[in-house]
N, C-alpha and C. Protein backbone atom coordinates (compact mmCIF):
# COMPACT_ATOMS: atom_id res chain seq x y z
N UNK A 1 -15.41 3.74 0.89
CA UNK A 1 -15.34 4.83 1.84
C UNK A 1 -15.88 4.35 3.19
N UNK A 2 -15.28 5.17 4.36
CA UNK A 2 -15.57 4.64 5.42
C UNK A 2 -16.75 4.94 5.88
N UNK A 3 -17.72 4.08 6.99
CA UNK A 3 -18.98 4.52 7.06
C UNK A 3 -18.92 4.72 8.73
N UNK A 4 -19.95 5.43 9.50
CA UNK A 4 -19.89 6.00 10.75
C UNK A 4 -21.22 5.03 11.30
N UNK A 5 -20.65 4.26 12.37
CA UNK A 5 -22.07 3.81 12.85
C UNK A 5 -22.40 4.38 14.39
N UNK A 6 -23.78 4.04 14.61
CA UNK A 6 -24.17 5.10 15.75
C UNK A 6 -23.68 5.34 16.72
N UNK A 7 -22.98 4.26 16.74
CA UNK A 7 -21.80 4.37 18.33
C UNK A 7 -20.61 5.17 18.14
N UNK A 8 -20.31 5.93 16.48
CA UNK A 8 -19.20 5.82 16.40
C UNK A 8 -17.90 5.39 16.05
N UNK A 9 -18.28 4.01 15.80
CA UNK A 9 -17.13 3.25 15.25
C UNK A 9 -17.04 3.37 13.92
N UNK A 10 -15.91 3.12 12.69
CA UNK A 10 -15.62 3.38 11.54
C UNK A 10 -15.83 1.53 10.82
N UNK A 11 -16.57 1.51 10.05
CA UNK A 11 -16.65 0.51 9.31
C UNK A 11 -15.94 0.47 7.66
N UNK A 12 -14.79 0.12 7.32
CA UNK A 12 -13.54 0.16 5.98
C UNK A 12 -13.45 -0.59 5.90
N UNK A 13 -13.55 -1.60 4.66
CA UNK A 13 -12.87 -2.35 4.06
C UNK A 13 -10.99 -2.12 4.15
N UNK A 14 -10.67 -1.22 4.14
CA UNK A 14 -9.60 -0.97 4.27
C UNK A 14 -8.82 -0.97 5.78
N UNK A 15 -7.93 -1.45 5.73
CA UNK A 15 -7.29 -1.66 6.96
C UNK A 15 -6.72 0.27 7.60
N UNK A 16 -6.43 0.47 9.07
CA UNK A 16 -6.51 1.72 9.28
C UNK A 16 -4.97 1.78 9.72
N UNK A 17 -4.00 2.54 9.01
CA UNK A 17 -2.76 2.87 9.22
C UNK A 17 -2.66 4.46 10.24
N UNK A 18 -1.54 4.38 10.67
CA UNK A 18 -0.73 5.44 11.39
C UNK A 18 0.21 5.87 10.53
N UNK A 19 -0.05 6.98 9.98
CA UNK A 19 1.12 7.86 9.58
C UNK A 19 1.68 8.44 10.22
N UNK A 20 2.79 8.62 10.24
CA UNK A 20 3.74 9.85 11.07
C UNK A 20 4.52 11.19 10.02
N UNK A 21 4.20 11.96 10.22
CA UNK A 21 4.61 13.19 9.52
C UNK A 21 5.76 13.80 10.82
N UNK A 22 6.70 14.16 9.70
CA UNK A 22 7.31 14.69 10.27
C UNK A 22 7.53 16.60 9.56
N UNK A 23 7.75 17.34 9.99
CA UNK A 23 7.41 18.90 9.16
C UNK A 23 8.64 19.13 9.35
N UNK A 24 9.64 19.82 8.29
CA UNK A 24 10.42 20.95 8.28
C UNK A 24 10.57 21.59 10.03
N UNK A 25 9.17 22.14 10.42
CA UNK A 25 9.26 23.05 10.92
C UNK A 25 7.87 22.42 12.39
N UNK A 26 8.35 22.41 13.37
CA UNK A 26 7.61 22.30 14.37
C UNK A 26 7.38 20.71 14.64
N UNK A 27 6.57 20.26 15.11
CA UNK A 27 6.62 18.78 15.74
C UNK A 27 5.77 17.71 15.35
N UNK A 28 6.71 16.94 15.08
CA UNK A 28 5.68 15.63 13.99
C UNK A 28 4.43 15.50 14.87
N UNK A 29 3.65 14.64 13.98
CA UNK A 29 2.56 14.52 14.65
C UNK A 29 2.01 12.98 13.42
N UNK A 30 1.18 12.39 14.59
CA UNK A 30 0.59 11.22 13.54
C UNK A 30 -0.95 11.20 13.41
N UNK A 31 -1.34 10.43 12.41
CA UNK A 31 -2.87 10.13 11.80
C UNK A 31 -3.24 8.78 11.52
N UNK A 32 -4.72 9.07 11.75
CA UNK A 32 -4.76 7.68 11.45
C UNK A 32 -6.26 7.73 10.55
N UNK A 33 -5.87 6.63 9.49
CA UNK A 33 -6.56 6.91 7.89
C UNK A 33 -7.00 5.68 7.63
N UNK A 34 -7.78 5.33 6.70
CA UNK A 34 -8.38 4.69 6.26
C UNK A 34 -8.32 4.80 4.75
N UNK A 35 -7.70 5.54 3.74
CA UNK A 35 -7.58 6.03 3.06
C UNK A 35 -7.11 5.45 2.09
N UNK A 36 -6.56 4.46 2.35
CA UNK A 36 -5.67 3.11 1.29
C UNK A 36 -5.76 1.89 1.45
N UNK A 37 -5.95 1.26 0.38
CA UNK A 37 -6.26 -0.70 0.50
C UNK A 37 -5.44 -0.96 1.12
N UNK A 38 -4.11 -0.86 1.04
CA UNK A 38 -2.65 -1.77 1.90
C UNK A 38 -2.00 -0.27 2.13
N UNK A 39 -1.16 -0.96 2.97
CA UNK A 39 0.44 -0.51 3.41
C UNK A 39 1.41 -0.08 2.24
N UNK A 40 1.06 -0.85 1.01
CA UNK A 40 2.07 -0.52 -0.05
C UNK A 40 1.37 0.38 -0.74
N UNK A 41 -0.53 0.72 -1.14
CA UNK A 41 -0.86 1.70 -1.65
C UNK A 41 -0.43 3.00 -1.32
N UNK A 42 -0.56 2.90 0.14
CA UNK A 42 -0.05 4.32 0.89
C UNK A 42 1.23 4.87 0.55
N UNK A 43 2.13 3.80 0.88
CA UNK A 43 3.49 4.18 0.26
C UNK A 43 3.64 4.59 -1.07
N UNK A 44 3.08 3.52 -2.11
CA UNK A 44 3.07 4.46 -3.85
C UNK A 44 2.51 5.44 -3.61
N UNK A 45 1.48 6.09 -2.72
CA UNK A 45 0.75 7.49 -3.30
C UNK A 45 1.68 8.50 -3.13
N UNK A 46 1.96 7.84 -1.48
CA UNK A 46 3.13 9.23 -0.87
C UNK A 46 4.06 9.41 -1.53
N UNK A 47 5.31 8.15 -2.27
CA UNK A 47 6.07 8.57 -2.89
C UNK A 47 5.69 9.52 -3.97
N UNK A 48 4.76 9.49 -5.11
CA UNK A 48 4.30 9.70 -5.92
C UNK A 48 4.07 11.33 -5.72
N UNK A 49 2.89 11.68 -4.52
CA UNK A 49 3.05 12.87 -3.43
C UNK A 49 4.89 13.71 -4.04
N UNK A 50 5.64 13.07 -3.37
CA UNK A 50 6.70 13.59 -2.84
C UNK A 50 7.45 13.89 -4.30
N UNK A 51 7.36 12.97 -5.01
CA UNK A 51 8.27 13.06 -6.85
C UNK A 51 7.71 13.72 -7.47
N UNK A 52 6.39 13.67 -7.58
CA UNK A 52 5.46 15.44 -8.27
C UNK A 52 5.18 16.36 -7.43
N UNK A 53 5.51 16.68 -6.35
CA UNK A 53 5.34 18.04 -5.61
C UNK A 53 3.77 18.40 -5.84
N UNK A 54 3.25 17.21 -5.40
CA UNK A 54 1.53 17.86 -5.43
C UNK A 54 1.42 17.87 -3.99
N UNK A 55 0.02 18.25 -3.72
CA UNK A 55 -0.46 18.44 -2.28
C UNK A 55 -0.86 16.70 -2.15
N UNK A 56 -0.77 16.56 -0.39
CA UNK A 56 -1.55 15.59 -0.16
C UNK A 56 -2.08 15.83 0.68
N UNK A 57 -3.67 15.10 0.33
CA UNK A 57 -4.61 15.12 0.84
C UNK A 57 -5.19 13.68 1.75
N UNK A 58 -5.00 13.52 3.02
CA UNK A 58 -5.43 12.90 4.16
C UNK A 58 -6.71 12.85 4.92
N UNK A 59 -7.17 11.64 5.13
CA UNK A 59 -8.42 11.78 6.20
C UNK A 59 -8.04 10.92 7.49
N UNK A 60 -8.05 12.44 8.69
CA UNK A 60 -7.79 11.65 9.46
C UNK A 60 -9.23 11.08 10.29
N UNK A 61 -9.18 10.33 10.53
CA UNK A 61 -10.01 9.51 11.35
C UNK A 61 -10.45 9.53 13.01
N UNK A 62 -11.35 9.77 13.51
CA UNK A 62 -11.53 9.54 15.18
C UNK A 62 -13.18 9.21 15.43
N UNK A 63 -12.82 8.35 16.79
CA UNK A 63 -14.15 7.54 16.66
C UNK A 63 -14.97 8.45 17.28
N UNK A 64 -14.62 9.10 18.17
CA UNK A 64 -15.40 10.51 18.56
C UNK A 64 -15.68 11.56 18.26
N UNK A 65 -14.47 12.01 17.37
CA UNK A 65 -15.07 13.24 16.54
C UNK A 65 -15.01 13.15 15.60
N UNK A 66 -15.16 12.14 14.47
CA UNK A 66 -15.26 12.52 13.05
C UNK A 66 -14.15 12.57 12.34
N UNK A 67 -14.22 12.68 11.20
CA UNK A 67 -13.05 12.84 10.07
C UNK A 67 -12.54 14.43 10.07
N UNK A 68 -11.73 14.57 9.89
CA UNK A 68 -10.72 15.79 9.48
C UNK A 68 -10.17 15.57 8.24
N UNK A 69 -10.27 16.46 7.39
CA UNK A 69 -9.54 16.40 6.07
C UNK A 69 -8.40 16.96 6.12
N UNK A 70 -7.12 16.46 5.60
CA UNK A 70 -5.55 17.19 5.70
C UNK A 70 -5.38 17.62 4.87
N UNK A 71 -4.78 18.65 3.87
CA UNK A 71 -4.14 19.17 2.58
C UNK A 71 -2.74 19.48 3.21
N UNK A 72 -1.42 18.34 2.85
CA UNK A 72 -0.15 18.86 3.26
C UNK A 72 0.53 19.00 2.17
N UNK A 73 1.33 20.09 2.25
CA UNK A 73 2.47 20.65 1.20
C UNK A 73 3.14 19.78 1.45
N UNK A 74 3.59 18.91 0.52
CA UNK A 74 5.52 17.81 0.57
C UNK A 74 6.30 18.67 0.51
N UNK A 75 6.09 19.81 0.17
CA UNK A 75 7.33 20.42 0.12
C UNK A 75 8.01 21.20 1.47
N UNK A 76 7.00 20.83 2.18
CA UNK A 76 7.07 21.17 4.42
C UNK A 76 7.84 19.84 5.09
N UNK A 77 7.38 18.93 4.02
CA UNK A 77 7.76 17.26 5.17
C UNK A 77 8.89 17.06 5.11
N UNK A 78 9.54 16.71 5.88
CA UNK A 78 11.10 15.99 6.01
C UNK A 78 11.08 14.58 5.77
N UNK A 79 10.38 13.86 6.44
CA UNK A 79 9.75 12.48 6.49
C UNK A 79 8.54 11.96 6.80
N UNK A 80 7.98 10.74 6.06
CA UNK A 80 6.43 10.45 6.10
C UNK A 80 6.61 8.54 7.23
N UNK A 81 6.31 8.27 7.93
CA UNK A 81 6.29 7.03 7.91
C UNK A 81 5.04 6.71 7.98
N UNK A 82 5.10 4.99 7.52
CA UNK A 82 3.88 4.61 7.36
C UNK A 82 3.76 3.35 8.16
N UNK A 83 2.59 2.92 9.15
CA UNK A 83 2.86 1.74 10.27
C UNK A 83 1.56 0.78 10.42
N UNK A 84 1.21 -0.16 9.84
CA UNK A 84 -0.19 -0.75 10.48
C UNK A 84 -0.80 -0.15 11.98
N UNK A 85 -2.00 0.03 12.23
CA UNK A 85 -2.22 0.72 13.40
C UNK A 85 -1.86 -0.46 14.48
N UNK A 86 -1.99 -1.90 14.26
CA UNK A 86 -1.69 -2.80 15.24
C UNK A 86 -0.27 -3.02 15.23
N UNK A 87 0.50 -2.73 14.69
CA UNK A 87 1.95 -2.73 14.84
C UNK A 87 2.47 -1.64 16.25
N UNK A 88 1.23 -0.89 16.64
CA UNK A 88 1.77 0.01 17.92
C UNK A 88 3.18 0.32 17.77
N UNK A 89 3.62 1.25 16.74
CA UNK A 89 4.92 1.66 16.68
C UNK A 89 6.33 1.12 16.35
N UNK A 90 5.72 -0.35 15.59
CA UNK A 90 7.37 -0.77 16.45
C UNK A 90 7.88 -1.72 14.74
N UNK A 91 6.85 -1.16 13.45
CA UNK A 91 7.52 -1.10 12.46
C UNK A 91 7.18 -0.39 11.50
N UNK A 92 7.29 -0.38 10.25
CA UNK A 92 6.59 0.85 9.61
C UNK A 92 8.10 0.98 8.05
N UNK A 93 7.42 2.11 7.47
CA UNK A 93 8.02 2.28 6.40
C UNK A 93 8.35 3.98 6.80
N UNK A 94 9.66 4.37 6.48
CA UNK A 94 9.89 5.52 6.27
C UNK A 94 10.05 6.09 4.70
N UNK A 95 9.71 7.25 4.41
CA UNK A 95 9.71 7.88 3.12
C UNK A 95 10.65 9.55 3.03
């Protein structure tokens, strides 16, 4: 789990991805998590998420304000992508 040091910064073993959600209804929006060993964990959970119609549950991350916890219905998402945060957009996995 990730730890908060005094400045703020997030200390993970885990590398920190950008998700992009996209909703049914209103305007994607992205996160950024700490939440999974790799790129491919994320992807098995989400699929997994999406083939049992469970909730998923997200932490998003910020160095200034703290964690936010997500609970999203799959059954709202249209599409999930998933992107290394140093990839700045420009590859990623769609789901």
């Amino acid at each position: 789990m990730a730890e908060q040091l005094e400045k703020g910064a997030w200390v993970s073993g885990n590398p920190a991805l950008t998700i992009l959600i996209y909703p049914t209804a209103g305007e994607p929006f992205a996160l950024t998590t700490t939440d999974f060993d790799t790129e491919a964990s994320a992807v098995d959970e989400l699929v997994s998420a999406f083939s049992s119609g469970t909730p998923l549950r997200l932490t998003d991350r910020h160095e200034n304000e703290g964690d936010t916890t997500l609970v999203l219905n799959v059954a709202n998402i249209i599409a999930i992508r998933v992107l290394p945060l140093a990839a700045g957009g420009k590859t990623g996995q769609y789901l």
